[in-house]
C-alpha atoms as a PDB file:
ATOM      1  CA  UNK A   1     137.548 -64.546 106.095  1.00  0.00           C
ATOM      2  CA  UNK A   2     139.100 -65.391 109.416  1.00  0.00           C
ATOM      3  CA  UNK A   3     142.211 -65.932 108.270  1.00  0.00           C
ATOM      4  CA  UNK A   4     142.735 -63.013 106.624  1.00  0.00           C
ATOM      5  CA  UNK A   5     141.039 -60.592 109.747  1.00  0.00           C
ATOM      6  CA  UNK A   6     143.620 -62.427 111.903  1.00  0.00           C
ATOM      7  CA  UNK A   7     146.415 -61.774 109.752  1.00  0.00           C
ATOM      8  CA  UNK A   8     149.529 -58.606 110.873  1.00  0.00           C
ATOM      9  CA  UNK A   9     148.942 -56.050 108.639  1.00  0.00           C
ATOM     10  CA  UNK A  10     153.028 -56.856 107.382  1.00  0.00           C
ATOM     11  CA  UNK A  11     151.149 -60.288 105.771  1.00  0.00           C
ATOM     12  CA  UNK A  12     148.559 -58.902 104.151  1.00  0.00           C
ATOM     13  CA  UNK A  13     150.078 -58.562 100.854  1.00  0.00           C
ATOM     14  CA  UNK A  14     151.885 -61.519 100.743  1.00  0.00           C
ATOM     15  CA  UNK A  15     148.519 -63.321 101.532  1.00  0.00           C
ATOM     16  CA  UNK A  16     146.439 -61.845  98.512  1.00  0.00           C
ATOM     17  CA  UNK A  17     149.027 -62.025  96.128  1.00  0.00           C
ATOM     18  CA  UNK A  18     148.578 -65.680  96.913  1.00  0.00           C
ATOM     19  CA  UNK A  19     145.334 -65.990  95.065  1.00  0.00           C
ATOM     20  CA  UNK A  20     145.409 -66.836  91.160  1.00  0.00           C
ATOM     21  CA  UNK A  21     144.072 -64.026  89.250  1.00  0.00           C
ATOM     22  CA  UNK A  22     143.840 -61.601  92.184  1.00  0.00           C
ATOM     23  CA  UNK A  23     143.868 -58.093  90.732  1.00  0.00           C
ATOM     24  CA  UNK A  24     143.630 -54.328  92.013  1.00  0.00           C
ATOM     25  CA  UNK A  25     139.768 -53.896  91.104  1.00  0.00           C
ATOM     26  CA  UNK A  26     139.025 -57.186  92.870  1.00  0.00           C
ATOM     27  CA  UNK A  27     141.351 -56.468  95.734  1.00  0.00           C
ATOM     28  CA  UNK A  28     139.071 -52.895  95.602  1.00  0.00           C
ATOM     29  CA  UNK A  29     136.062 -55.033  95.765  1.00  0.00           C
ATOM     30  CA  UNK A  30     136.910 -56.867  98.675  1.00  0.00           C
ATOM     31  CA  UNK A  31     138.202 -53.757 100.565  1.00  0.00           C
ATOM     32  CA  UNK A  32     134.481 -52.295  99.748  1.00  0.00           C
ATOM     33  CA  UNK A  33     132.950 -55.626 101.330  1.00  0.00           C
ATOM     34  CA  UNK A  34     134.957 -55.197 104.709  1.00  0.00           C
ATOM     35  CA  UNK A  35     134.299 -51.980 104.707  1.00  0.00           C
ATOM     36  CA  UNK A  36     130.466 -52.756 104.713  1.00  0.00           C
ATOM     37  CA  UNK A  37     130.644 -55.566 107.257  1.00  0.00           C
ATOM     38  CA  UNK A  38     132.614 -53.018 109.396  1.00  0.00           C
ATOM     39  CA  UNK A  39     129.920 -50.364 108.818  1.00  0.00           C
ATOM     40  CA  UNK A  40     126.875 -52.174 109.586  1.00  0.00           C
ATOM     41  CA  UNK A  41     128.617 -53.752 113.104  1.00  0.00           C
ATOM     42  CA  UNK A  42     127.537 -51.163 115.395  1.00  0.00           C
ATOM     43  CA  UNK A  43     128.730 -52.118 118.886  1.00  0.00           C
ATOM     44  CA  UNK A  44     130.371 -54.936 117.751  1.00  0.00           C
ATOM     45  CA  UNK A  45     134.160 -56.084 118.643  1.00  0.00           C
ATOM     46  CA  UNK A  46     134.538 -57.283 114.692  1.00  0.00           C
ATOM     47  CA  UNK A  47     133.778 -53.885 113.613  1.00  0.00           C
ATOM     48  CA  UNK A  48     137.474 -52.352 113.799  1.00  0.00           C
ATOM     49  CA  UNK A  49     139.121 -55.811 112.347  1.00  0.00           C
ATOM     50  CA  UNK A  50     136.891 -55.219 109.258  1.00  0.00           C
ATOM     51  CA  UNK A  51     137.845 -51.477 109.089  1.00  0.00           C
ATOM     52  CA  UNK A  52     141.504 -51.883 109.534  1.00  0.00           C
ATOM     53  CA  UNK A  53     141.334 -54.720 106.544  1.00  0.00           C
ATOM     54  CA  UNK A  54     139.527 -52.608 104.281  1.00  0.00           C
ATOM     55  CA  UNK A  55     141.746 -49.535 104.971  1.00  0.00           C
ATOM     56  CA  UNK A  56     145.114 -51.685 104.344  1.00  0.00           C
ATOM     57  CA  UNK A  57     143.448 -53.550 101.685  1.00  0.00           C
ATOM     58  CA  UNK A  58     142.628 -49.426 100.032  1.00  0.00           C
ATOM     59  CA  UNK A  59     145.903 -48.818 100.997  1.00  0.00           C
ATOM     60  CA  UNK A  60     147.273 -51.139  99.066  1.00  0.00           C
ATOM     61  CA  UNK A  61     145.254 -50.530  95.992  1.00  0.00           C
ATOM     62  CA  UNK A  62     146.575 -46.762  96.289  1.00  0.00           C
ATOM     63  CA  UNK A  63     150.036 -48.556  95.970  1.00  0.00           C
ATOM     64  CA  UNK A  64     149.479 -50.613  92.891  1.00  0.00           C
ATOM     65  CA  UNK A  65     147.580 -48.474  90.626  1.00  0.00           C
ATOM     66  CA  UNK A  66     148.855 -45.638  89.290  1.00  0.00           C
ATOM     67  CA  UNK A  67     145.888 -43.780  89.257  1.00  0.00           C
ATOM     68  CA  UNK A  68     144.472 -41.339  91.878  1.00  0.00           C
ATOM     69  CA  UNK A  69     141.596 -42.263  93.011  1.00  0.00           C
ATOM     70  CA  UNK A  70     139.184 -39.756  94.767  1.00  0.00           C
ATOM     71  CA  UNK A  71     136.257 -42.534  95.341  1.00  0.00           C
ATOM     72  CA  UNK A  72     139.542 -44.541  96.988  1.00  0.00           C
ATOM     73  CA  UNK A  73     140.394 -41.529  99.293  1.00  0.00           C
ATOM     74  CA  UNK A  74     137.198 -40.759 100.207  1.00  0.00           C
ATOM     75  CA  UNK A  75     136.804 -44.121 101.612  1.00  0.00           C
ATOM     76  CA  UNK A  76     140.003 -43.990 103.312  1.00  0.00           C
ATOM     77  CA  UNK A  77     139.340 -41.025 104.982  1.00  0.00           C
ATOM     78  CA  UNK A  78     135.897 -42.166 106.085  1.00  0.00           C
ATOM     79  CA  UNK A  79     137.465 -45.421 107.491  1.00  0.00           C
ATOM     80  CA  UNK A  80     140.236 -43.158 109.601  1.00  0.00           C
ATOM     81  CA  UNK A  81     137.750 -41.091 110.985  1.00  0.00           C
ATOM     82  CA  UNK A  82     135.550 -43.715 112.207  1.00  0.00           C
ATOM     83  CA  UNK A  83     138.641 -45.313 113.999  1.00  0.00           C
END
């Protein structure tokens, strides 16, 4: 997990794709996860690495899959506005 915080947003993709079997739900998943950890660390100096992941990681997903997404959006736009 601290690898990929640390990473520039320009290696995030390149970095996922790396994983066998990675896939757009899972990538979803993971997004959902940061976006938790991000959530719940109030005060903390972790909390905008986690929500900057989890929005490129949604932004990403958005990319991928052809499908709209209004659960997807919603948590983009909740991630923006906290930032």
């Amino acid at each position: 997990m601290d690898t990929f915080i640390s990473l520039e947003k320009s290696e995030i993709e390149d970095y996922i794709s790396g994983f066998k079997g990675i896939s757009g739900p899972n990538i979803e998943l993971l997004a959902d996860v940061l976006k938790e950890m991000g959530t719940a660390r109030t005060g903390s100096a972790m909390k905008r690495e986690y929500l900057e992941r989890a929005l490129e990681l949604y932004k990403l997903c958005n990319s991928a899959d052809k499908t709209f997404s209004f659960d997807r959006e919603s948590k983009i736009s909740e991630i923006e506005n906290t930032l």
